[in-house]
N, C-alpha and C. Protein backbone atom coordinates (compact mmCIF):
# COMPACT_ATOMS: atom_id res chain seq x y z
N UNK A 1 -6.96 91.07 -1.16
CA UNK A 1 -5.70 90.78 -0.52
C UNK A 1 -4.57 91.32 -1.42
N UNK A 2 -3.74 92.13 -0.96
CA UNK A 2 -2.29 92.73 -1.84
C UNK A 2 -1.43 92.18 -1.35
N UNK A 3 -0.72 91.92 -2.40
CA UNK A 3 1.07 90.87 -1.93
C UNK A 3 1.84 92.81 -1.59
N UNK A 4 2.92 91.74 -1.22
CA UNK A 4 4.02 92.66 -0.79
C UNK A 4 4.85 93.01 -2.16
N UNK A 5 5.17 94.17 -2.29
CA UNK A 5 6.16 94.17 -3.22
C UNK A 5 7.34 93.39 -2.88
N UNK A 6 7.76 92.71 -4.36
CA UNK A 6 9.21 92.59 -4.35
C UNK A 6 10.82 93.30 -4.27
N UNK A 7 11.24 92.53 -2.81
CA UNK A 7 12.68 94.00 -2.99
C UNK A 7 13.66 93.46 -3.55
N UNK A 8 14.29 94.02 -4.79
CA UNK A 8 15.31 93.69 -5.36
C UNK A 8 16.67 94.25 -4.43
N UNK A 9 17.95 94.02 -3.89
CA UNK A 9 18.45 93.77 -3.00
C UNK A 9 19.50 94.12 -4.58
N UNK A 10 19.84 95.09 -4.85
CA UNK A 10 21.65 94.89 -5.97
C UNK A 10 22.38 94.79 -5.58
N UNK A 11 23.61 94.17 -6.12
CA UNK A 11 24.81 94.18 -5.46
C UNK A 11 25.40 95.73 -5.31
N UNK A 12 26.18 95.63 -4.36
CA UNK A 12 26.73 97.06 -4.87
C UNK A 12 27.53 97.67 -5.76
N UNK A 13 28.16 96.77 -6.64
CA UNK A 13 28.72 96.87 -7.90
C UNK A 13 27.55 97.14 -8.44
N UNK A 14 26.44 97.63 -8.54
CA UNK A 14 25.13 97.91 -9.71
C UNK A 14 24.74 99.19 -8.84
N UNK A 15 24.99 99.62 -7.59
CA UNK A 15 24.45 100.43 -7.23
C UNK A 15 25.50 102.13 -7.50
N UNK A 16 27.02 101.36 -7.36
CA UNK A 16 27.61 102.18 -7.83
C UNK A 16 28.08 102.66 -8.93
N UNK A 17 27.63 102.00 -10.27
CA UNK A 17 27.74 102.26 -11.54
C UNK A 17 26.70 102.66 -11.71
N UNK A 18 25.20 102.69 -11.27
CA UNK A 18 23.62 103.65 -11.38
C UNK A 18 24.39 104.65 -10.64
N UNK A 19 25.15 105.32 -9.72
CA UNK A 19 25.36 106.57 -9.21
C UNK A 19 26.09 106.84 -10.28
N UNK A 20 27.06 106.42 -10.87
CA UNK A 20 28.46 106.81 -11.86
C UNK A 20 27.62 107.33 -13.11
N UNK A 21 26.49 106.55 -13.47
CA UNK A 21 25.59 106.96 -14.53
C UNK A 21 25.04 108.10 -14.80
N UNK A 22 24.32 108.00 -13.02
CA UNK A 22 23.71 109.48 -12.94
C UNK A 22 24.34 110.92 -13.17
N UNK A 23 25.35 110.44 -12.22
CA UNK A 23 26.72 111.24 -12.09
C UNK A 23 26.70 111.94 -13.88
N UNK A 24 27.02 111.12 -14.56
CA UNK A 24 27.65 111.75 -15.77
C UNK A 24 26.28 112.05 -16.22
N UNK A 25 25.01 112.06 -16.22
CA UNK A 25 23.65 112.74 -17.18
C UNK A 25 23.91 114.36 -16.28
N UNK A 26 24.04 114.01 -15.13
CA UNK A 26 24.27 115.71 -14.86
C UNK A 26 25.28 116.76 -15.24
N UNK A 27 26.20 116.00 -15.47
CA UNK A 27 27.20 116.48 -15.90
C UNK A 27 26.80 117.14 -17.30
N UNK A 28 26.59 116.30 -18.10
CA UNK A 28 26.39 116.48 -19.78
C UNK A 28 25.28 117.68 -19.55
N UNK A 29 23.91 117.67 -18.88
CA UNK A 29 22.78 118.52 -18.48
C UNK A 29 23.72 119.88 -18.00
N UNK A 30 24.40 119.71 -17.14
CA UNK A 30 24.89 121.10 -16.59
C UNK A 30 25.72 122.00 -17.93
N UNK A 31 26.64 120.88 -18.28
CA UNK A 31 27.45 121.39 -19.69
C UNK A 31 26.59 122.09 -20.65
N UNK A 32 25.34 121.59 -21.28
CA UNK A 32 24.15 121.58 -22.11
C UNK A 32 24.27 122.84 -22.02
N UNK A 33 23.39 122.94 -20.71
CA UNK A 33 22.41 124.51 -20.25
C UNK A 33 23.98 125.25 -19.90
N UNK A 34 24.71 125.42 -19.74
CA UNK A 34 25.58 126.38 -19.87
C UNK A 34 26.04 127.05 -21.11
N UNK A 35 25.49 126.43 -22.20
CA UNK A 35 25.47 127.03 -23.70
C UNK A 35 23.92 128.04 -23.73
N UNK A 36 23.59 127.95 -22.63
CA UNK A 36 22.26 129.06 -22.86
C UNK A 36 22.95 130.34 -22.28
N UNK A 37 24.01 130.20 -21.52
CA UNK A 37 24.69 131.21 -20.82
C UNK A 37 24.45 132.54 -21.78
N UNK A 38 24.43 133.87 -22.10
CA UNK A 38 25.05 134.73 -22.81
C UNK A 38 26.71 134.41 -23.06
N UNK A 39 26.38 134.72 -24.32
CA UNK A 39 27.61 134.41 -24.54
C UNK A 39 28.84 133.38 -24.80
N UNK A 40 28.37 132.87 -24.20
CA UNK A 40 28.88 131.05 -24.19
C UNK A 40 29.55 130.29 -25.18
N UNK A 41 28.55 130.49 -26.23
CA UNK A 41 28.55 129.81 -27.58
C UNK A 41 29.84 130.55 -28.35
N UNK A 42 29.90 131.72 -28.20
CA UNK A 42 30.94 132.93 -28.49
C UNK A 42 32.17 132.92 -28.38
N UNK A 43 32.08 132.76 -27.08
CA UNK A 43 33.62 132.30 -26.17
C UNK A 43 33.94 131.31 -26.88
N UNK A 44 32.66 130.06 -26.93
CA UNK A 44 33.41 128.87 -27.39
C UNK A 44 34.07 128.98 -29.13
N UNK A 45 33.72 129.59 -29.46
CA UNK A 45 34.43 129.56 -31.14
C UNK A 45 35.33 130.51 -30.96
N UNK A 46 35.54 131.20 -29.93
CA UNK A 46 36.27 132.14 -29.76
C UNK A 46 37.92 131.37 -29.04
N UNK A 47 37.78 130.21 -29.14
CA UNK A 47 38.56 129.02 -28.48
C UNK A 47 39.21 129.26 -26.68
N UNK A 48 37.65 129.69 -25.74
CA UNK A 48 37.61 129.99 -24.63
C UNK A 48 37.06 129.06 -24.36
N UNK A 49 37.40 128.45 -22.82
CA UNK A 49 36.74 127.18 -22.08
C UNK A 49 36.68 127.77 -20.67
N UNK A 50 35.23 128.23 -21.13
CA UNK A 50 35.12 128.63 -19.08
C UNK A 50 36.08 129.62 -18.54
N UNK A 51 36.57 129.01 -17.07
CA UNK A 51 37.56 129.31 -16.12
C UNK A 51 38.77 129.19 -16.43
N UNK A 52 39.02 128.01 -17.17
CA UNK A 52 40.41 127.20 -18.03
C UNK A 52 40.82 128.32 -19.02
N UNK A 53 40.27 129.73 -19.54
CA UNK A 53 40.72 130.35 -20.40
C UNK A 53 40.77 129.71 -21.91
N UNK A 54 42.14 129.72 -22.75
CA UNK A 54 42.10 130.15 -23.67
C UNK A 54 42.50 127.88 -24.18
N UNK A 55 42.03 127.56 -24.80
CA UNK A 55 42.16 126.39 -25.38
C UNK A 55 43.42 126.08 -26.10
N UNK A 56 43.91 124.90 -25.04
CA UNK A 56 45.16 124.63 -25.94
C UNK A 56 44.62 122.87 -25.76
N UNK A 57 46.10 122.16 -26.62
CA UNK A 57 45.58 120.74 -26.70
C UNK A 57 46.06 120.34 -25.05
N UNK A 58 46.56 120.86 -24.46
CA UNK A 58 46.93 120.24 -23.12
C UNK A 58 45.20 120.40 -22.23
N UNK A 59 45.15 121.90 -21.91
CA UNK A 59 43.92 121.57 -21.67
C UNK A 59 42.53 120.41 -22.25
N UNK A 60 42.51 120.61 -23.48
CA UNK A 60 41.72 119.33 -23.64
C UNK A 60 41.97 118.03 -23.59
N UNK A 61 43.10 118.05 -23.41
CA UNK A 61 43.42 116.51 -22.47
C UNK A 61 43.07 116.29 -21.41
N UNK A 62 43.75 117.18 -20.34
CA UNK A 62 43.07 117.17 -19.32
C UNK A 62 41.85 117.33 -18.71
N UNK A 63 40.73 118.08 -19.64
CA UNK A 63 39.19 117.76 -19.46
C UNK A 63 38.64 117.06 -20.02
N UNK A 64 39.18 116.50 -21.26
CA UNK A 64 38.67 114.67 -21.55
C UNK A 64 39.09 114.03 -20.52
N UNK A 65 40.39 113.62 -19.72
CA UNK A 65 40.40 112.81 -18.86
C UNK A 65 39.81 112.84 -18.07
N UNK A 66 39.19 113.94 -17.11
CA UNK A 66 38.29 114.26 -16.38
C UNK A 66 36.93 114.19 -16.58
N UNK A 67 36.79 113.97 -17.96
CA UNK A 67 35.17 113.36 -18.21
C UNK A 67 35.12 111.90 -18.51
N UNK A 68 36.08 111.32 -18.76
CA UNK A 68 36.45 110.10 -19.31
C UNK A 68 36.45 109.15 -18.17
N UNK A 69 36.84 109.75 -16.42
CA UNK A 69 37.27 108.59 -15.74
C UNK A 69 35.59 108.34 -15.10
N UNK A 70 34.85 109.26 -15.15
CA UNK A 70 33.22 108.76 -14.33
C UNK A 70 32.75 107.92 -15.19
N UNK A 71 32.87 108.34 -17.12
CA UNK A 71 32.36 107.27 -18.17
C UNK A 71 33.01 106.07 -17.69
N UNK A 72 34.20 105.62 -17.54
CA UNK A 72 34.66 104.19 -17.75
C UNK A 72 34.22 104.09 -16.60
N UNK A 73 34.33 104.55 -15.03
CA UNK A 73 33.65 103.65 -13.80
C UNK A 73 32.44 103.02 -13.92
N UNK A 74 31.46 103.47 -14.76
CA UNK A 74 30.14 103.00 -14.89
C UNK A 74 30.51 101.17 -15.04
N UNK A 75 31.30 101.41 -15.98
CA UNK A 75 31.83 99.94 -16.82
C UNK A 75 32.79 99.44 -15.37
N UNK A 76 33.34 99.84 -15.26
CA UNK A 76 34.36 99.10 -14.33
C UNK A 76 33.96 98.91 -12.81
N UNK A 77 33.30 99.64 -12.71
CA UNK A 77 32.35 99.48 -11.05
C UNK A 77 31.72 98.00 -10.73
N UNK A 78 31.48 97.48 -12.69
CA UNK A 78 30.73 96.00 -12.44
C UNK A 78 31.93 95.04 -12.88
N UNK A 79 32.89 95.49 -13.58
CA UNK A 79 34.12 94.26 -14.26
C UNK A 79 35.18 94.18 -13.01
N UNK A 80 35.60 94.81 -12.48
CA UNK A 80 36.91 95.06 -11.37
C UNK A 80 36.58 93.84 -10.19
N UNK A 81 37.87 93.69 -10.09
CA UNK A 81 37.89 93.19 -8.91
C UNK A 81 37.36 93.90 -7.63
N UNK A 82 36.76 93.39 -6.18
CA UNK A 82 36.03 93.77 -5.46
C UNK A 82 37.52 95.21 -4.61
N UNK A 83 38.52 94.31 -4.64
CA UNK A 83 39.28 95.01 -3.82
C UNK A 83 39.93 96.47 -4.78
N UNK A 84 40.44 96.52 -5.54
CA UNK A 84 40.80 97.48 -6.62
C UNK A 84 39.51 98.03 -6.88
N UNK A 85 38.38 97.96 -7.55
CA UNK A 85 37.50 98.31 -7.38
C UNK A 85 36.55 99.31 -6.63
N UNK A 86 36.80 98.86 -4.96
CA UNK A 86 36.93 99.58 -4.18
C UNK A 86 37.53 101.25 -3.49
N UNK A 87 38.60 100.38 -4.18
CA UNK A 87 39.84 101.90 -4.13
C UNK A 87 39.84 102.47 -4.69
N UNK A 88 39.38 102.91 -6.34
CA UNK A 88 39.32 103.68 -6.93
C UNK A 88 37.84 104.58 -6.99
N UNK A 89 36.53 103.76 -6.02
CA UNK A 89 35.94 104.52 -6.25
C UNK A 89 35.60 105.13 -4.19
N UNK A 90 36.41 105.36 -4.15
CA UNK A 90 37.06 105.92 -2.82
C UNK A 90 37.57 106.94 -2.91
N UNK A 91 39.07 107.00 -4.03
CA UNK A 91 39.89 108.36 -4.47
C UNK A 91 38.95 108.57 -5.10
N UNK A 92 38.74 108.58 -6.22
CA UNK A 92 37.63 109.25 -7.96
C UNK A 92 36.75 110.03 -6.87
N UNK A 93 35.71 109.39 -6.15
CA UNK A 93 34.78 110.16 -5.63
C UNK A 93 35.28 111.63 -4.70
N UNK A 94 36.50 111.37 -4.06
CA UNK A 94 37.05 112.63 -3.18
C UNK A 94 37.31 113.45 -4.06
N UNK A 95 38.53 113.18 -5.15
CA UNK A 95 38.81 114.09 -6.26
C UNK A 95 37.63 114.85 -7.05
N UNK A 96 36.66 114.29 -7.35
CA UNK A 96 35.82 114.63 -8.02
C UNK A 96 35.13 115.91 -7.13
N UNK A 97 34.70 115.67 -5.98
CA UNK A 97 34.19 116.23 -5.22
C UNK A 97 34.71 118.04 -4.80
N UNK A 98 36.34 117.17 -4.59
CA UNK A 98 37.39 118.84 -4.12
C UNK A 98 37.02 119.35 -5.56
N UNK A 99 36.74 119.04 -6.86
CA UNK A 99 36.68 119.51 -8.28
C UNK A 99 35.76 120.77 -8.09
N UNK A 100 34.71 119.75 -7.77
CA UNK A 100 33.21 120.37 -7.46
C UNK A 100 32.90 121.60 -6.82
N UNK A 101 33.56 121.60 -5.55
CA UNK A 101 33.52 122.72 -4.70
C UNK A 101 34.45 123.66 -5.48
N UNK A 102 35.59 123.80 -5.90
CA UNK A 102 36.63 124.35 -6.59
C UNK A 102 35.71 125.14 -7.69
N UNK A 103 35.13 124.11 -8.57
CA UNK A 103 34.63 125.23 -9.88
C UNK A 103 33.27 125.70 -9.91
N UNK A 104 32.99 125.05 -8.58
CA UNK A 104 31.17 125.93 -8.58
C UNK A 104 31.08 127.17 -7.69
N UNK A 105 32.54 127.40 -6.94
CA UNK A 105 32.90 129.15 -6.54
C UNK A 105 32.62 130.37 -7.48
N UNK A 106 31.47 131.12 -7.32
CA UNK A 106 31.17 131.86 -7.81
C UNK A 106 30.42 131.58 -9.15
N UNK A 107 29.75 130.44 -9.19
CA UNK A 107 29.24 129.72 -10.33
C UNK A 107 28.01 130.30 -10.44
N UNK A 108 27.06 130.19 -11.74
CA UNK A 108 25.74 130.48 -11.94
C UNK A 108 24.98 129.59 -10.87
N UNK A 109 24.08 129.96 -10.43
CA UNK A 109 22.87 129.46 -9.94
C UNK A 109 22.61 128.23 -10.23
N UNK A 110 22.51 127.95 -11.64
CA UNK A 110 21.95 126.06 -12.47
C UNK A 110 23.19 125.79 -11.97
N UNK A 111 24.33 126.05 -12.19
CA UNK A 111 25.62 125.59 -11.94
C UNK A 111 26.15 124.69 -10.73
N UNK A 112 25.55 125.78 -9.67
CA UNK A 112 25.78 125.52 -7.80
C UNK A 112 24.89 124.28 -7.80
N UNK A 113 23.26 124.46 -8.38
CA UNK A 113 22.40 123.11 -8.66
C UNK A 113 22.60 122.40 -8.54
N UNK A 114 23.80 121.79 -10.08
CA UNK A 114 23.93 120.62 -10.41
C UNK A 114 24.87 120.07 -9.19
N UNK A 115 25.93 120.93 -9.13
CA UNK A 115 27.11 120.53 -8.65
C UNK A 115 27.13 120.22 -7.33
N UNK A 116 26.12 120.47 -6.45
CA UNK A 116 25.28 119.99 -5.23
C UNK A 116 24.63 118.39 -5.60
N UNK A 117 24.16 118.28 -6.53
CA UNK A 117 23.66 117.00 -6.70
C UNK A 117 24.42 115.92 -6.85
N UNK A 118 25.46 116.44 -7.44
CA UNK A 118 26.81 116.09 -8.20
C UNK A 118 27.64 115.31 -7.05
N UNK A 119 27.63 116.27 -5.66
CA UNK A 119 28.46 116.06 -4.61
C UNK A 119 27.70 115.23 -4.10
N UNK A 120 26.35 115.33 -3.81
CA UNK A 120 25.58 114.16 -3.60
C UNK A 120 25.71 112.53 -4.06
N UNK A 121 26.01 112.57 -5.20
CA UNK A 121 25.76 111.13 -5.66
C UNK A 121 27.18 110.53 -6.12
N UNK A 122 28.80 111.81 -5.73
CA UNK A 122 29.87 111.12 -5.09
C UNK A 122 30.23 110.76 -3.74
N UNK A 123 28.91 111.39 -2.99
CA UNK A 123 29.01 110.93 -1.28
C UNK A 123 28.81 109.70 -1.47
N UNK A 124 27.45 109.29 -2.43
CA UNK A 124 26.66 107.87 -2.05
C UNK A 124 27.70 106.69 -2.89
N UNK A 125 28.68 107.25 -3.83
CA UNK A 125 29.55 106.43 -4.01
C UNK A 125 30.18 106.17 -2.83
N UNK A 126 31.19 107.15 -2.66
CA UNK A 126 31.84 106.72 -1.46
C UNK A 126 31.58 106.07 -0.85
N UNK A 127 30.21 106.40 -0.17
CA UNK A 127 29.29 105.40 1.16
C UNK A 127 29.13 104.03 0.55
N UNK A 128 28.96 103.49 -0.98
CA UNK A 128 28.85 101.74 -0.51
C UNK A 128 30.54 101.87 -0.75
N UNK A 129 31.33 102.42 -1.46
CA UNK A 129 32.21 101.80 -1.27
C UNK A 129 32.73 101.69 -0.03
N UNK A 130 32.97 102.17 0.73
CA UNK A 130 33.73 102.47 2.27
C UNK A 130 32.68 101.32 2.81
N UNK A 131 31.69 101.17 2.17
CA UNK A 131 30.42 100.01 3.26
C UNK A 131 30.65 99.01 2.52
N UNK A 132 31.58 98.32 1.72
CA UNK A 132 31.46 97.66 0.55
C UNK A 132 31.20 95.92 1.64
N UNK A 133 30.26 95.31 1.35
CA UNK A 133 30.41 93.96 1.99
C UNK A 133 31.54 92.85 1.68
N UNK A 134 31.42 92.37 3.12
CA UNK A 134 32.59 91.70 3.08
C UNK A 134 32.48 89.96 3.60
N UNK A 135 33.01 89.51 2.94
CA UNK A 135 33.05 87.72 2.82
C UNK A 135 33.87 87.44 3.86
N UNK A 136 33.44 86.31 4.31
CA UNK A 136 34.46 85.22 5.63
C UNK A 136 34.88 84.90 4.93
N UNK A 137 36.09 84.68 4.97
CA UNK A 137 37.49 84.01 4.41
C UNK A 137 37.17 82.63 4.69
């Protein structure tokens, strides 16, 4: 006789900080293997970033912040209030997404990869948030 497995049922505050998680290992993976690029490593001491050109401190502000806001959702997806909470991972996921399509134009092959997967697992944000359950008052 076999029992049934047990279904663990997460809230969706756990389901959307495991996407936010994932989210950022691909990220770091795509970054990684783009140092196998030719050349890459070159550019980079050469104080070149990609598409972004030539490295100043403004630019690296602005692509720390852009790596910085998927790190803290992980954390904040489970601390936030349900309603704020909500909303930010509503915008984050669209923004992220128009990002996506934007810099994987004419991208390497691993590149288009990730960034398909990428768009993937800011849809499935979106989707609990926009599905986020809701309490009788």
């Amino acid at each position: 006789m076999s029992k049934k497995l047990f279904e663990y049922n997460a809230p969706v505050q756990i389901k959307i900080a495991a996407l936010w998680a994932s989210l950022m290992s691909c990220f770091i993976y795509c970054d990684y293997f783009g140092l196998y690029e030719k050349g890459a490593i070159m550019k980079m001491n050469e104080g070149f970033m990609g598409p972004l050109g030539q490295v100043t401190p403004q630019i690296m502000l602005g692509v720390s912040s852009m790596m910085a806001i998927p790190s803290v959702m992980i954390c904040l997806s489970v601390i936030l209030k349900p309603s704020f909470n909500r909303i930010l991972n509503i915008i984050f996921p669209i923004c992220y997404i128009a990002i996506m399509v934007a810099s994987s134009i004419g991208a390497a092959q691993f590149y288009m990869f990730f960034a398909t997967i990428e768009i993937f697992i800011l849809l499935g944000v979106l989707y609990h948030a926009v599905r986020w359950p809701r309490q009788e008052a």
